[in-house]
Protein backbone atom coordinates (compact mmCIF):
# COMPACT_ATOMS: atom_id res chain seq x y z
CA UNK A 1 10.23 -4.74 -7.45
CA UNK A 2 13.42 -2.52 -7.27
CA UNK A 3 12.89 1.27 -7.98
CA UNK A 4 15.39 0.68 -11.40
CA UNK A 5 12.30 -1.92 -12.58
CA UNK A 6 9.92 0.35 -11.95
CA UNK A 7 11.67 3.69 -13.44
CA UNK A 8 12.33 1.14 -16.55
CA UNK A 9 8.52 0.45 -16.26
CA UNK A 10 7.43 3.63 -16.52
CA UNK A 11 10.31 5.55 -18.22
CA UNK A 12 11.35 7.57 -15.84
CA UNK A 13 15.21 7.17 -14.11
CA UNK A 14 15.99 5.51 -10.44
CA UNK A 15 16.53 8.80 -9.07
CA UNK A 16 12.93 10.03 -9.96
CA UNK A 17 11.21 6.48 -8.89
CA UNK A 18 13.39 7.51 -5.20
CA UNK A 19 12.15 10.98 -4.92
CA UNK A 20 8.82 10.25 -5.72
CA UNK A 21 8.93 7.05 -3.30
CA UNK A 22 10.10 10.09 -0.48
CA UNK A 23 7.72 12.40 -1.13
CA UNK A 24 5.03 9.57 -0.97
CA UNK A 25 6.11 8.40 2.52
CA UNK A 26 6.35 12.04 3.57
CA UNK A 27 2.51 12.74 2.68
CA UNK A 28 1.12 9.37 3.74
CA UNK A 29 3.23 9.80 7.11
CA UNK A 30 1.66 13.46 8.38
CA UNK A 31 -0.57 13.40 11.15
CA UNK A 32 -3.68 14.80 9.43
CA UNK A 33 -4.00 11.50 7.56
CA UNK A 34 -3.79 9.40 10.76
CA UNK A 35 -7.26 9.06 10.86
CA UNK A 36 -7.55 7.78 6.66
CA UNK A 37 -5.36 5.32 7.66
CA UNK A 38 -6.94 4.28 10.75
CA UNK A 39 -9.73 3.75 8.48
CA UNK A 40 -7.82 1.86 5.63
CA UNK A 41 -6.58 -0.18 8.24
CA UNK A 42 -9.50 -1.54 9.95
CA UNK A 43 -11.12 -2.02 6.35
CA UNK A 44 -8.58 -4.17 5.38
CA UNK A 45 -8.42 -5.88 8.55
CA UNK A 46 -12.29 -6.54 8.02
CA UNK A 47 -11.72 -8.02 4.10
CA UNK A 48 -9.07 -10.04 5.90
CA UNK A 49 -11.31 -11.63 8.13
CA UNK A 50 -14.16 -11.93 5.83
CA UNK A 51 -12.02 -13.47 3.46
CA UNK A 52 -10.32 -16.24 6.20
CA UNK A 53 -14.42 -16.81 6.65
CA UNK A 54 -14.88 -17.69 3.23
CA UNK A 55 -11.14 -20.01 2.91
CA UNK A 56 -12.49 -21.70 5.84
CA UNK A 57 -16.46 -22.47 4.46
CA UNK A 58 -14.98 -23.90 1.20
CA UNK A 59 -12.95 -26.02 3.28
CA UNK A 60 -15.66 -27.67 5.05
């Protein structure tokens, strides 16, 4: 999705949907949240695996 779809989504212009998109990265990218994301990450990494599990029982 292209930041014009999504400022059309949600009524707000390109510009905005870029800023907001910046300021996002900025926050998610400071080193006081490396440790939430360490955390997201092996979380996700976990559903992943439980998930391939599953895909691979309903195979059988």
């Amino acid at each position: 999705m292209t930041f014009r779809e999504i400022g059309r989504e949600l009524g707000i212009s390109m510009q905005r949907v870029h800023k907001i998109y910046k300021c996002a990265l900025k926050k998610l990218s400071h080193p006081r949240n490396k440790d939430k994301w360490r955390k997201i990450l092996e979380t996700i990494a976990e559903m992943e695996k439980e998930k391939a599990k599953s895909d691979s029982n309903t195979l059988d």
